[in-house]
PDB file of N, CA and C in Angstrom:
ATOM      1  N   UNK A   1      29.651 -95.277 -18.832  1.00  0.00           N
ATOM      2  CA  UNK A   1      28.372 -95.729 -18.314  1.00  0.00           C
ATOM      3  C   UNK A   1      27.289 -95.667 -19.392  1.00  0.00           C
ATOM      4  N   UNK A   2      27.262 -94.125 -19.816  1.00  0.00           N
ATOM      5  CA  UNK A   2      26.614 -94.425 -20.927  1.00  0.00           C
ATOM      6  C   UNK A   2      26.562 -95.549 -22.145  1.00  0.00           C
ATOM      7  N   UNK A   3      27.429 -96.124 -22.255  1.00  0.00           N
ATOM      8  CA  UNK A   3      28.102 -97.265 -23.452  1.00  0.00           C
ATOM      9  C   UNK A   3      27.321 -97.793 -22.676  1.00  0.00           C
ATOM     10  N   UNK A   4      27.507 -98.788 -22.006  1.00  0.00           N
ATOM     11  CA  UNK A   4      27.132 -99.638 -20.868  1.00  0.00           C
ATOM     12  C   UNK A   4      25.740 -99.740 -21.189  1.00  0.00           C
ATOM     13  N   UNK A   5      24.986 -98.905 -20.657  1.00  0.00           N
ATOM     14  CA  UNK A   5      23.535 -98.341 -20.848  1.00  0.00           C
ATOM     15  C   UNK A   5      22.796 -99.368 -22.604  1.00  0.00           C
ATOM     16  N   UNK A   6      23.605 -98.014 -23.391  1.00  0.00           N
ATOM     17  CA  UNK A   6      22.977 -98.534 -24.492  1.00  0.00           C
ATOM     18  C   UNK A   6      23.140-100.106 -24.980  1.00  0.00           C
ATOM     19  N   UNK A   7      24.938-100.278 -24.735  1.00  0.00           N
ATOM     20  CA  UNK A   7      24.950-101.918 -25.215  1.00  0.00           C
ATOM     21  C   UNK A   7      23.564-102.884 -24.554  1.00  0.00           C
ATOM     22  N   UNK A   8      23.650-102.382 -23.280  1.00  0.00           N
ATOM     23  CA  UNK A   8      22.648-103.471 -22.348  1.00  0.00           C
ATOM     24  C   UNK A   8      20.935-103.652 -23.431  1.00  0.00           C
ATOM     25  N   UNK A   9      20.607-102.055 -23.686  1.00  0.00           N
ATOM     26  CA  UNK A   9      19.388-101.708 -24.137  1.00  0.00           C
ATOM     27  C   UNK A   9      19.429-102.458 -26.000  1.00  0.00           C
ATOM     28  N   UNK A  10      20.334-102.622 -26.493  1.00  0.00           N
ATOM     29  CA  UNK A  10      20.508-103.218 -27.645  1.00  0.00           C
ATOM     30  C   UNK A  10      20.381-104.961 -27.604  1.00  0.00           C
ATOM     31  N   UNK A  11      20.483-105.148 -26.217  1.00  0.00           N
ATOM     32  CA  UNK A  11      20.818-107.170 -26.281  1.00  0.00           C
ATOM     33  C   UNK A  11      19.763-107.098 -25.798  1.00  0.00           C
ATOM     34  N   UNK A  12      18.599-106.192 -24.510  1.00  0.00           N
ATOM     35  CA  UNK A  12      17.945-106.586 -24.330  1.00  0.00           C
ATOM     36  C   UNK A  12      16.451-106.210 -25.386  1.00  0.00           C
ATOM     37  N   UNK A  13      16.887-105.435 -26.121  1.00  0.00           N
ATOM     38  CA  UNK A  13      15.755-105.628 -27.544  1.00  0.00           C
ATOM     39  C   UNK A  13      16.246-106.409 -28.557  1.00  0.00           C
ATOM     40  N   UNK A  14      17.048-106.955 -28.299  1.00  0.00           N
ATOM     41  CA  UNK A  14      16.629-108.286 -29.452  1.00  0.00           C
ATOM     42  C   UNK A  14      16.075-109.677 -28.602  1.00  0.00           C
ATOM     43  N   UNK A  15      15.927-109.403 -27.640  1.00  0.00           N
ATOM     44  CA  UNK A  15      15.678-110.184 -26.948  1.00  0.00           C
ATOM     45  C   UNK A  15      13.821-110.286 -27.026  1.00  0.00           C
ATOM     46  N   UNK A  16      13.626-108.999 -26.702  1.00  0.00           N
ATOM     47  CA  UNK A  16      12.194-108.517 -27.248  1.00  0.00           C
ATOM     48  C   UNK A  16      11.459-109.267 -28.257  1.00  0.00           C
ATOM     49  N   UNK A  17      12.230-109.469 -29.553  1.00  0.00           N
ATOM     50  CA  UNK A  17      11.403-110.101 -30.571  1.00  0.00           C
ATOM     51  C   UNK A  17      10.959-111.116 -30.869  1.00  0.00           C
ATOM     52  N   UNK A  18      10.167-111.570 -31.483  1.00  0.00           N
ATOM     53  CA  UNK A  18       9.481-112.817 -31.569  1.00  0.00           C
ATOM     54  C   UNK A  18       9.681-113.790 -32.691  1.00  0.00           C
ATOM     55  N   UNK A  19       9.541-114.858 -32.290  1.00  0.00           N
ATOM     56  CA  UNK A  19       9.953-115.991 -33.380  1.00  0.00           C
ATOM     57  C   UNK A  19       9.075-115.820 -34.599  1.00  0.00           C
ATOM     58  N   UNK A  20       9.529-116.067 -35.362  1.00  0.00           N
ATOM     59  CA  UNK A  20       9.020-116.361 -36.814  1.00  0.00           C
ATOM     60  C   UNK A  20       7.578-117.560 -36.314  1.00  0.00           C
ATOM     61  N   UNK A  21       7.075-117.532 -36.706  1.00  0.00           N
ATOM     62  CA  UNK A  21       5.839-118.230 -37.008  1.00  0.00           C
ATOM     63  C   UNK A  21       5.925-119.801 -37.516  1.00  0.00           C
ATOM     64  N   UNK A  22       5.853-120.647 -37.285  1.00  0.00           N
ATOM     65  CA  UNK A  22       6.347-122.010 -36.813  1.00  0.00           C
ATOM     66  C   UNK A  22       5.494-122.232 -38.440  1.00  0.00           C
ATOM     67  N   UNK A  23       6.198-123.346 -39.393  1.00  0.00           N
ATOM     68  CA  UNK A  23       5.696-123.890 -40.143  1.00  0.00           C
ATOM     69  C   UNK A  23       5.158-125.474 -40.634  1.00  0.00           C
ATOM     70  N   UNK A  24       4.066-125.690 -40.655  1.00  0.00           N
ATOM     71  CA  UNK A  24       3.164-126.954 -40.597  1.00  0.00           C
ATOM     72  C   UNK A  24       4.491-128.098 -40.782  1.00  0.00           C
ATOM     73  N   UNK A  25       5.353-127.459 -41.967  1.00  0.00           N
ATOM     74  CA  UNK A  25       6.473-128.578 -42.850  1.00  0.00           C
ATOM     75  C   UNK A  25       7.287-128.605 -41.240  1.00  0.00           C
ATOM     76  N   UNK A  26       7.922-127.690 -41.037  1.00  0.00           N
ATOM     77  CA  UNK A  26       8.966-128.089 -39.557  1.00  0.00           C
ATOM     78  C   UNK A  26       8.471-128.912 -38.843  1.00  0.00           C
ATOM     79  N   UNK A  27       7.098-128.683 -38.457  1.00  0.00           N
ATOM     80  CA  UNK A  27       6.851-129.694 -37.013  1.00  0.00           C
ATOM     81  C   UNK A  27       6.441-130.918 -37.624  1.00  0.00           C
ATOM     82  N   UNK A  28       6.126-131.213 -39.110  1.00  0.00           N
ATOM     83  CA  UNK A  28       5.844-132.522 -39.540  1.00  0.00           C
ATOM     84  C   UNK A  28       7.432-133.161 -39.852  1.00  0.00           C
ATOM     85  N   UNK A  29       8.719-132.514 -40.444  1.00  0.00           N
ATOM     86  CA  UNK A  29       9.548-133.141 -40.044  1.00  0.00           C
ATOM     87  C   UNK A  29      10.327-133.530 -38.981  1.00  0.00           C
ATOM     88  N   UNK A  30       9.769-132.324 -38.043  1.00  0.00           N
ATOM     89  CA  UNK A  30      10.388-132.856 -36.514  1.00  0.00           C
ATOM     90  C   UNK A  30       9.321-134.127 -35.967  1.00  0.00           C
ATOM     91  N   UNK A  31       8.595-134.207 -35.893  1.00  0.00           N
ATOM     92  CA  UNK A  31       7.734-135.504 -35.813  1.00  0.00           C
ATOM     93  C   UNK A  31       7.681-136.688 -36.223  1.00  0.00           C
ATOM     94  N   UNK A  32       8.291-136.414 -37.306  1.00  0.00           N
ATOM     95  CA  UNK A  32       8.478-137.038 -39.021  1.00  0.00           C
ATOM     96  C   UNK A  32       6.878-137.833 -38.888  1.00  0.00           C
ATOM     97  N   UNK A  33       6.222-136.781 -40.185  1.00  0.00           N
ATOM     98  CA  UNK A  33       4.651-136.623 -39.658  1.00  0.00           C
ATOM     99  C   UNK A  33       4.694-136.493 -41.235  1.00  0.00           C
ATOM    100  N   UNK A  34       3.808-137.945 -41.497  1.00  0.00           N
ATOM    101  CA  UNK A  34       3.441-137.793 -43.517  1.00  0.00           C
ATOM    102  C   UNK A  34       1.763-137.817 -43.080  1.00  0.00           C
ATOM    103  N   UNK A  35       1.778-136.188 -43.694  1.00  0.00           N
ATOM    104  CA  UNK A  35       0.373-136.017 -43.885  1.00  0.00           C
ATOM    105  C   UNK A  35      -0.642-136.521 -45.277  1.00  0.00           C
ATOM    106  N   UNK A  36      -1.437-136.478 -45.359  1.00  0.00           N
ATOM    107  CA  UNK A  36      -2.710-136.979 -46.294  1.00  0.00           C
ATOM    108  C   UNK A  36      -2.977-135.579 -47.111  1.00  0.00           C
ATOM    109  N   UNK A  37      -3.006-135.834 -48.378  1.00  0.00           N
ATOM    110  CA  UNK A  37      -2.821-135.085 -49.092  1.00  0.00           C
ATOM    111  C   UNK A  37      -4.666-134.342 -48.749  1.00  0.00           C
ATOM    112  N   UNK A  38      -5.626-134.860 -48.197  1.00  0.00           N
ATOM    113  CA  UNK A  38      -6.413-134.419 -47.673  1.00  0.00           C
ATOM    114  C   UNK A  38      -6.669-133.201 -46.762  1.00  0.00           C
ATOM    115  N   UNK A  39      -5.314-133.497 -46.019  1.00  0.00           N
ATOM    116  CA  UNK A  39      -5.712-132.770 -44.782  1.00  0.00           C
ATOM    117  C   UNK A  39      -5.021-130.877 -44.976  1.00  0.00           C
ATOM    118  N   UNK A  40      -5.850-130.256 -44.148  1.00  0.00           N
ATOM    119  CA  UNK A  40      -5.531-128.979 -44.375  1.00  0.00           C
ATOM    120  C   UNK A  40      -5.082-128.382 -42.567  1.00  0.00           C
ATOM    121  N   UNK A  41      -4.057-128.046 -42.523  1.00  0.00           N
ATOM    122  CA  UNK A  41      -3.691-127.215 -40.973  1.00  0.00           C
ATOM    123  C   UNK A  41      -4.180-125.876 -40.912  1.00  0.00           C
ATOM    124  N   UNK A  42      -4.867-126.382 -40.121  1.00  0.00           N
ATOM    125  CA  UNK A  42      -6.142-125.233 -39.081  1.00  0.00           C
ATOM    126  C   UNK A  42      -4.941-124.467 -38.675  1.00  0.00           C
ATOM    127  N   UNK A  43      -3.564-124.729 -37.269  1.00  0.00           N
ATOM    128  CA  UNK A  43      -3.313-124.047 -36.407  1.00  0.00           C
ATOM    129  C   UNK A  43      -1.802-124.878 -36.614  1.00  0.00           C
ATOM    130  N   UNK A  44      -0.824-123.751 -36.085  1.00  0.00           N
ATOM    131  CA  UNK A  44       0.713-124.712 -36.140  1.00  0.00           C
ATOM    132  C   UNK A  44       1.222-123.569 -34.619  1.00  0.00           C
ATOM    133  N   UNK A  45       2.007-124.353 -33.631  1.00  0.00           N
ATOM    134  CA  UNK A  45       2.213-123.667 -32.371  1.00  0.00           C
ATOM    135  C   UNK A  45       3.584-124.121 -32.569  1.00  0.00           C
ATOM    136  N   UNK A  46       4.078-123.720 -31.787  1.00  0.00           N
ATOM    137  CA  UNK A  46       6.049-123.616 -31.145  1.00  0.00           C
ATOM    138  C   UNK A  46       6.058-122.926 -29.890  1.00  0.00           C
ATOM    139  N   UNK A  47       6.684-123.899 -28.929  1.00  0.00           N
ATOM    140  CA  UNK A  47       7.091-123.722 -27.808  1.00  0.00           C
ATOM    141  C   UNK A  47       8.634-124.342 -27.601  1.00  0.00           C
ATOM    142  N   UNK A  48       9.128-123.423 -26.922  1.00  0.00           N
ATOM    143  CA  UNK A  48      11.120-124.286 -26.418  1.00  0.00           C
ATOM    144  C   UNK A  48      11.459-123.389 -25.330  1.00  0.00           C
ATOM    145  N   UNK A  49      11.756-124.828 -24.678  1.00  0.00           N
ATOM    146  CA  UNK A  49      12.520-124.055 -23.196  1.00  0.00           C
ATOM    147  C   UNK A  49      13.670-125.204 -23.237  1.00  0.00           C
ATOM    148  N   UNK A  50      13.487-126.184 -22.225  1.00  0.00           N
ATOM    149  CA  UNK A  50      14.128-127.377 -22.251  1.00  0.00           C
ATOM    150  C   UNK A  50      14.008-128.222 -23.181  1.00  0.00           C
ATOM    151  N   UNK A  51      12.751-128.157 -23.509  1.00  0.00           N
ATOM    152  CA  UNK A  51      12.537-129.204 -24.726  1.00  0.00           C
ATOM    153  C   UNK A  51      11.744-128.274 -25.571  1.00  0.00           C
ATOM    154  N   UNK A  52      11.443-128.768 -27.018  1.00  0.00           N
ATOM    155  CA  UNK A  52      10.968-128.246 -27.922  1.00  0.00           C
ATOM    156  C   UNK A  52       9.471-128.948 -28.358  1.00  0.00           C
ATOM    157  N   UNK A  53       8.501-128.253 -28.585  1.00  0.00           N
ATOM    158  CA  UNK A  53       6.954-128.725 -28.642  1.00  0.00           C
ATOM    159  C   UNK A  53       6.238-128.106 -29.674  1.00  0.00           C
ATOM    160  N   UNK A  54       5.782-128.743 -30.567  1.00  0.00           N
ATOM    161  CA  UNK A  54       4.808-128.547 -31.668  1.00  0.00           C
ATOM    162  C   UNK A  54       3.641-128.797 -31.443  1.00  0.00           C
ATOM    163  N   UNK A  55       2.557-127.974 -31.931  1.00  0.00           N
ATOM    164  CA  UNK A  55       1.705-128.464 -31.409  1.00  0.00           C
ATOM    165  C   UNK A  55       0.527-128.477 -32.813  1.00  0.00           C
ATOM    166  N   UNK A  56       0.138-129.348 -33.984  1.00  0.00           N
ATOM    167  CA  UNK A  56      -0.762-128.726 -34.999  1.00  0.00           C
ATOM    168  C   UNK A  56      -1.903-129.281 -35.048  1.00  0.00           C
ATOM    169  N   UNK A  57      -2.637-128.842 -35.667  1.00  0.00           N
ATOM    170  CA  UNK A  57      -4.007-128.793 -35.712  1.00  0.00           C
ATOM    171  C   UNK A  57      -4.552-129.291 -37.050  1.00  0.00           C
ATOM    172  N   UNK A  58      -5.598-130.002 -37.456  1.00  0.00           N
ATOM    173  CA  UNK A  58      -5.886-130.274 -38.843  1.00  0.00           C
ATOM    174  C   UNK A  58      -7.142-130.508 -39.177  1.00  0.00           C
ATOM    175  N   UNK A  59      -7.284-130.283 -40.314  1.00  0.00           N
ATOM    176  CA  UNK A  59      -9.006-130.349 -40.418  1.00  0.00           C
ATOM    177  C   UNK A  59      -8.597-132.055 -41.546  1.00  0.00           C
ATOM    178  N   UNK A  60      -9.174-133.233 -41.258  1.00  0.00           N
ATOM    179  CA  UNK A  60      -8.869-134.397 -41.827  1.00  0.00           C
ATOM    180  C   UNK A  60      -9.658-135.334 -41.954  1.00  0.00           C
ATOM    181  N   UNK A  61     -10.338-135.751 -42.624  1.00  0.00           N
ATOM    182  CA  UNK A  61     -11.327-136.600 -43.027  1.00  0.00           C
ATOM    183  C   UNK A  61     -11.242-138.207 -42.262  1.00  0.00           C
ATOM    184  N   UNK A  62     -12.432-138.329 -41.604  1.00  0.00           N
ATOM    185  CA  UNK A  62     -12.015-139.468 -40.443  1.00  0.00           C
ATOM    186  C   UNK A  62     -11.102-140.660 -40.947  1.00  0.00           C
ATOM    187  N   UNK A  63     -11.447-141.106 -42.102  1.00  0.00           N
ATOM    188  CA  UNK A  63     -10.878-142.012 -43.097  1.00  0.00           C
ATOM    189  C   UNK A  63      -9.636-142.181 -43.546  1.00  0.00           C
ATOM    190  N   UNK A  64      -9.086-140.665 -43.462  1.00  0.00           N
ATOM    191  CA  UNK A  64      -7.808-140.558 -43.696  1.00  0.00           C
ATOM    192  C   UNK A  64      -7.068-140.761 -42.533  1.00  0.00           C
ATOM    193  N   UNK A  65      -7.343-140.735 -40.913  1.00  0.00           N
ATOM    194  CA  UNK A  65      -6.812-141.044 -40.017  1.00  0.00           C
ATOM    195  C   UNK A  65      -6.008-142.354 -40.211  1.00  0.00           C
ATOM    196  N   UNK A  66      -6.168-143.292 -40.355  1.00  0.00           N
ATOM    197  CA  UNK A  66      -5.342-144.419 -40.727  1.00  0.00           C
ATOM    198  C   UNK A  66      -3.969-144.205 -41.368  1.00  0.00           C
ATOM    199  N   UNK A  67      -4.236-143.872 -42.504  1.00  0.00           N
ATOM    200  CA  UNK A  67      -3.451-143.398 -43.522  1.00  0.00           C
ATOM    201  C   UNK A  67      -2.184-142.529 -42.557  1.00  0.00           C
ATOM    202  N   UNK A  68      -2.740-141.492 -41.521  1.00  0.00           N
ATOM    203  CA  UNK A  68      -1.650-140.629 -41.448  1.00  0.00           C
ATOM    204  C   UNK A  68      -1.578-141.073 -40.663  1.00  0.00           C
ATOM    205  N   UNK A  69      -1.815-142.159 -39.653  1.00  0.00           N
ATOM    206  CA  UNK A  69      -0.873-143.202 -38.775  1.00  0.00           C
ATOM    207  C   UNK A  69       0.485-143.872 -39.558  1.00  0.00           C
ATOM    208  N   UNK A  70      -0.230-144.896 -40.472  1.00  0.00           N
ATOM    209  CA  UNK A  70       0.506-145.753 -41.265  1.00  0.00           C
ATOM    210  C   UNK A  70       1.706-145.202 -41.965  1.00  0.00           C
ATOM    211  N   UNK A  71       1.386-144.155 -42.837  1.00  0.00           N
ATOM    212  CA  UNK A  71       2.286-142.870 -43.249  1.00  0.00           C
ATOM    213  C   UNK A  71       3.786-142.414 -42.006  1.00  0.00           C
ATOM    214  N   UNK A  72       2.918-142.230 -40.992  1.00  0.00           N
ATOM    215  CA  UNK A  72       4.040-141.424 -40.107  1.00  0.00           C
ATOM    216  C   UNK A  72       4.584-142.676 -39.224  1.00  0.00           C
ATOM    217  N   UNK A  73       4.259-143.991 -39.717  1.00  0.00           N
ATOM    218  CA  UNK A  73       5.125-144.840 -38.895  1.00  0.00           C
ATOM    219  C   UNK A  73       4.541-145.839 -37.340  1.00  0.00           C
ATOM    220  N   UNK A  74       3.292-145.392 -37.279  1.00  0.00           N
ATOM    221  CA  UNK A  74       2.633-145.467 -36.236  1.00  0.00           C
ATOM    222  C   UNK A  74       2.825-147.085 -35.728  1.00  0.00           C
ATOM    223  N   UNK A  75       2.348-147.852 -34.741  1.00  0.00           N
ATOM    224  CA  UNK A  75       2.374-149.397 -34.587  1.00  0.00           C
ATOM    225  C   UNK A  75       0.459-149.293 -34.641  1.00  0.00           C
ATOM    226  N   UNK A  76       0.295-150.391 -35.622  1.00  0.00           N
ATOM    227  CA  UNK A  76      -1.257-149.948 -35.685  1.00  0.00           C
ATOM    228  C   UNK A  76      -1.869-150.528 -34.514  1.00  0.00           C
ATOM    229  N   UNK A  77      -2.897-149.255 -34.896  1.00  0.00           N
ATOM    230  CA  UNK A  77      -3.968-149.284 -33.565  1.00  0.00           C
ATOM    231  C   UNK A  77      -3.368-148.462 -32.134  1.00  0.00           C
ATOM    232  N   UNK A  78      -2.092-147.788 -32.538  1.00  0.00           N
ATOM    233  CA  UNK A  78      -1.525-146.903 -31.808  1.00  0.00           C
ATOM    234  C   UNK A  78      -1.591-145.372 -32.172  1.00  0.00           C
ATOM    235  N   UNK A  79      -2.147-144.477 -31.153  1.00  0.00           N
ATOM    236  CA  UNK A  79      -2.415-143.062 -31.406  1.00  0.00           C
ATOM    237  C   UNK A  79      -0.921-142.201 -30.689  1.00  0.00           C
ATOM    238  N   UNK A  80      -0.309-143.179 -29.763  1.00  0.00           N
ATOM    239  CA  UNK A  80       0.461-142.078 -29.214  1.00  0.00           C
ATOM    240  C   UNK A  80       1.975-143.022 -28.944  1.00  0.00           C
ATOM    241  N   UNK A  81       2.901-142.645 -29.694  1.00  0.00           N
ATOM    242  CA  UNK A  81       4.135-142.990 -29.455  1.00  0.00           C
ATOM    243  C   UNK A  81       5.329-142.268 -29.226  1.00  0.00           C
ATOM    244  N   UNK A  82       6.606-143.018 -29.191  1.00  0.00           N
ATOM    245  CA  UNK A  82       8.012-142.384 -29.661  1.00  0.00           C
ATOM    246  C   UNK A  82       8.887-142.459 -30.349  1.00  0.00           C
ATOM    247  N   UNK A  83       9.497-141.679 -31.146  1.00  0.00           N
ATOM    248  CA  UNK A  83      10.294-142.631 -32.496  1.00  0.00           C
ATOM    249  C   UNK A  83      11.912-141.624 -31.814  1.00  0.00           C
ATOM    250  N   UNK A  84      12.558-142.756 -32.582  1.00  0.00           N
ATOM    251  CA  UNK A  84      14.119-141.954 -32.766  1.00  0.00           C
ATOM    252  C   UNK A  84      14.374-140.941 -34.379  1.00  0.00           C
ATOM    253  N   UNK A  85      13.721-139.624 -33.846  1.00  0.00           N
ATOM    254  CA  UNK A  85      13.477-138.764 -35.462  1.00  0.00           C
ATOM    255  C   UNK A  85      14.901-137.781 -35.915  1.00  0.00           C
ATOM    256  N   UNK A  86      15.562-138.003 -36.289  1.00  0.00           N
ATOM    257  CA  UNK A  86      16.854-136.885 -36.474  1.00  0.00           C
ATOM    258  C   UNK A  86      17.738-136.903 -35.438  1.00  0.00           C
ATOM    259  N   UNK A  87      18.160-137.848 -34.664  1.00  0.00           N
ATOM    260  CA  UNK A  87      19.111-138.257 -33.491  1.00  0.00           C
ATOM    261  C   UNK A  87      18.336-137.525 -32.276  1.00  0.00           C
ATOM    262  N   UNK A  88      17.593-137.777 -32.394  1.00  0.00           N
ATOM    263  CA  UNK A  88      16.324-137.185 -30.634  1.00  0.00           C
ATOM    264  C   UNK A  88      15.054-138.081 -30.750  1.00  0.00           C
ATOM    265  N   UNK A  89      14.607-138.213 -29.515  1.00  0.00           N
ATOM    266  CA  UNK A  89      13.394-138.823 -29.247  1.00  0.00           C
ATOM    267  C   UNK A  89      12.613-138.301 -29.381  1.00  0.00           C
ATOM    268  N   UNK A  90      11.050-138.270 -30.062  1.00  0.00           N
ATOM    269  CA  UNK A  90      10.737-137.744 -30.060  1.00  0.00           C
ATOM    270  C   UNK A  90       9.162-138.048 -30.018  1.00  0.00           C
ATOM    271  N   UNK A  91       8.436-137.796 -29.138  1.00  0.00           N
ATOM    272  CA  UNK A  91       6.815-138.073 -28.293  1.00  0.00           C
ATOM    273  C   UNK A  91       6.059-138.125 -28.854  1.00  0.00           C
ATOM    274  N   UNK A  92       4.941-138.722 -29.783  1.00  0.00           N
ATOM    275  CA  UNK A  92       4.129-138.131 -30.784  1.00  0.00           C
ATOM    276  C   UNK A  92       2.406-138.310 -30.402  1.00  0.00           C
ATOM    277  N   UNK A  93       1.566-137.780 -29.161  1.00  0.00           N
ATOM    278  CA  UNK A  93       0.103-138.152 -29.665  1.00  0.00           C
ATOM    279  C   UNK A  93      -0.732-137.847 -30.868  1.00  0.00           C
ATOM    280  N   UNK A  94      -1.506-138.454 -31.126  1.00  0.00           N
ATOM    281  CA  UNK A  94      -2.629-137.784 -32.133  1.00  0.00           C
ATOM    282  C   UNK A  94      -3.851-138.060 -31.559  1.00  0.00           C
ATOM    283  N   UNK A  95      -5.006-137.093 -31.125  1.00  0.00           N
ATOM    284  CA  UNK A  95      -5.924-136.924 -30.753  1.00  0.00           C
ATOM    285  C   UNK A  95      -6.966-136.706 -31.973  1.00  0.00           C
ATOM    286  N   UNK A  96      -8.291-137.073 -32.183  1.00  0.00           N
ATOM    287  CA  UNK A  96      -9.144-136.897 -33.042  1.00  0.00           C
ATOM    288  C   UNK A  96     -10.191-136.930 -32.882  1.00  0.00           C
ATOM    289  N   UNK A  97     -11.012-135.476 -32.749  1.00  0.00           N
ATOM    290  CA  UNK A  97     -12.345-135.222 -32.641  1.00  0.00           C
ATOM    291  C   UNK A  97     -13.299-135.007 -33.805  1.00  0.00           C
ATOM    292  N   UNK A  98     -13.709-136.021 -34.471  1.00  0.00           N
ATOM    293  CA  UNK A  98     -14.559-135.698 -36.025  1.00  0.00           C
ATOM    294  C   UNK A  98     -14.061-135.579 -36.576  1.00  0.00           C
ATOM    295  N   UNK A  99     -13.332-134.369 -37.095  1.00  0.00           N
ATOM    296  CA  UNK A  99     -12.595-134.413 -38.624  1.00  0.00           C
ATOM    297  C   UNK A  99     -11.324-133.610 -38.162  1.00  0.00           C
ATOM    298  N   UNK A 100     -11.300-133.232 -36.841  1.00  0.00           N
ATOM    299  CA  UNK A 100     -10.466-132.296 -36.018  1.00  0.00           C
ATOM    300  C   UNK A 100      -9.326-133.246 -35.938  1.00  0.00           C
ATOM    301  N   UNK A 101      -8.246-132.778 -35.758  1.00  0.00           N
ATOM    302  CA  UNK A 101      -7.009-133.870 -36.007  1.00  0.00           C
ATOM    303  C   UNK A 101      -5.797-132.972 -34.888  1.00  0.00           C
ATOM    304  N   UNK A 102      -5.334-133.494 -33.848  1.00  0.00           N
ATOM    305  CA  UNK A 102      -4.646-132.506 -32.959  1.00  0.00           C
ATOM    306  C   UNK A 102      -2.977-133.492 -32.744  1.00  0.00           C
ATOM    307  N   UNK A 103      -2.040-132.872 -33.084  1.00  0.00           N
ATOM    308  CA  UNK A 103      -0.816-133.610 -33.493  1.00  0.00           C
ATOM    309  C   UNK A 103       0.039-132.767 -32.246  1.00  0.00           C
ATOM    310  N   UNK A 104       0.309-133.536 -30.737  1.00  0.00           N
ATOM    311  CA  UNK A 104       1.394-133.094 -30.501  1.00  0.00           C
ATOM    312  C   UNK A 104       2.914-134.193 -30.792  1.00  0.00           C
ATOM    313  N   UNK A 105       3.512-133.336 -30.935  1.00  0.00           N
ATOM    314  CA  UNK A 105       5.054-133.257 -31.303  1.00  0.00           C
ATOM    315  C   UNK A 105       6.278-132.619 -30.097  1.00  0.00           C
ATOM    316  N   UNK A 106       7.048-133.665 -28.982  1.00  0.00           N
ATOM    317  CA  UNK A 106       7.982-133.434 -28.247  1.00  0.00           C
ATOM    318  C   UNK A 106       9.071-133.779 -27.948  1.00  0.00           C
ATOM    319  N   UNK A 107       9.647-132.969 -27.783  1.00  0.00           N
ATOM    320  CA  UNK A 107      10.938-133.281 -27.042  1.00  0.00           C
ATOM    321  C   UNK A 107      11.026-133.898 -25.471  1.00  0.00           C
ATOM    322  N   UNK A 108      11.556-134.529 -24.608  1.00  0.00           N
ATOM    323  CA  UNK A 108      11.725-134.311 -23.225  1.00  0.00           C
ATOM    324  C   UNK A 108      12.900-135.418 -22.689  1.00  0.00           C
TER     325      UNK A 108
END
């Protein structure tokens, strides 16, 4: 019983720990997201359950908005699509408040 005990207390602390810290480069290749050598990431998020969700943030010069449409593939004059990125679909809005640049990235 005791065995028992501890094995249980060993799976359920690794269970405990937390993901590594999501990096700007991952969710721009899961997106397949060509940024502007301008832009600087404010914030980078990770979420996965069923599907997997990026969520980043950018500080980006209004001007360069184009650019990181055109760059990442966009249909112009389109902010929010879906591409086939690494054999998955994958959701892409871009939202832009001033120089604020908000990139989600999904799975579903």
């Amino acid at each position: 019983m005791k065995t028992l005990l501890a094995v249980l207390a060993l799976l359920l602390a690794g269970c405990a720990t937390t993901p590594d810290t999501p990096s700007p480069e991952d969710a721009f290749r899961f997106g397949g997201i060509s940024m502007p050598s301008s832009g600087k990431v404010l914030e980078t998020r990770y979420d996965r359950g069923i599907d997997a969700r990026y969520v980043v943030v950018l500080a980006l010069p209004a001007e360069d908005v184009p650019e990181l449409l055109e760059a990442s593939h966009f249909a112009p004059g389109v902010m929010e699509d879906d591409q086939l990125i690494g054999g998955r679909r994958v959701y892409r809005k871009v939202t832009v408040d001033g120089t604020t640049v908000r990139l989600e990235l999904f799975t579903t």
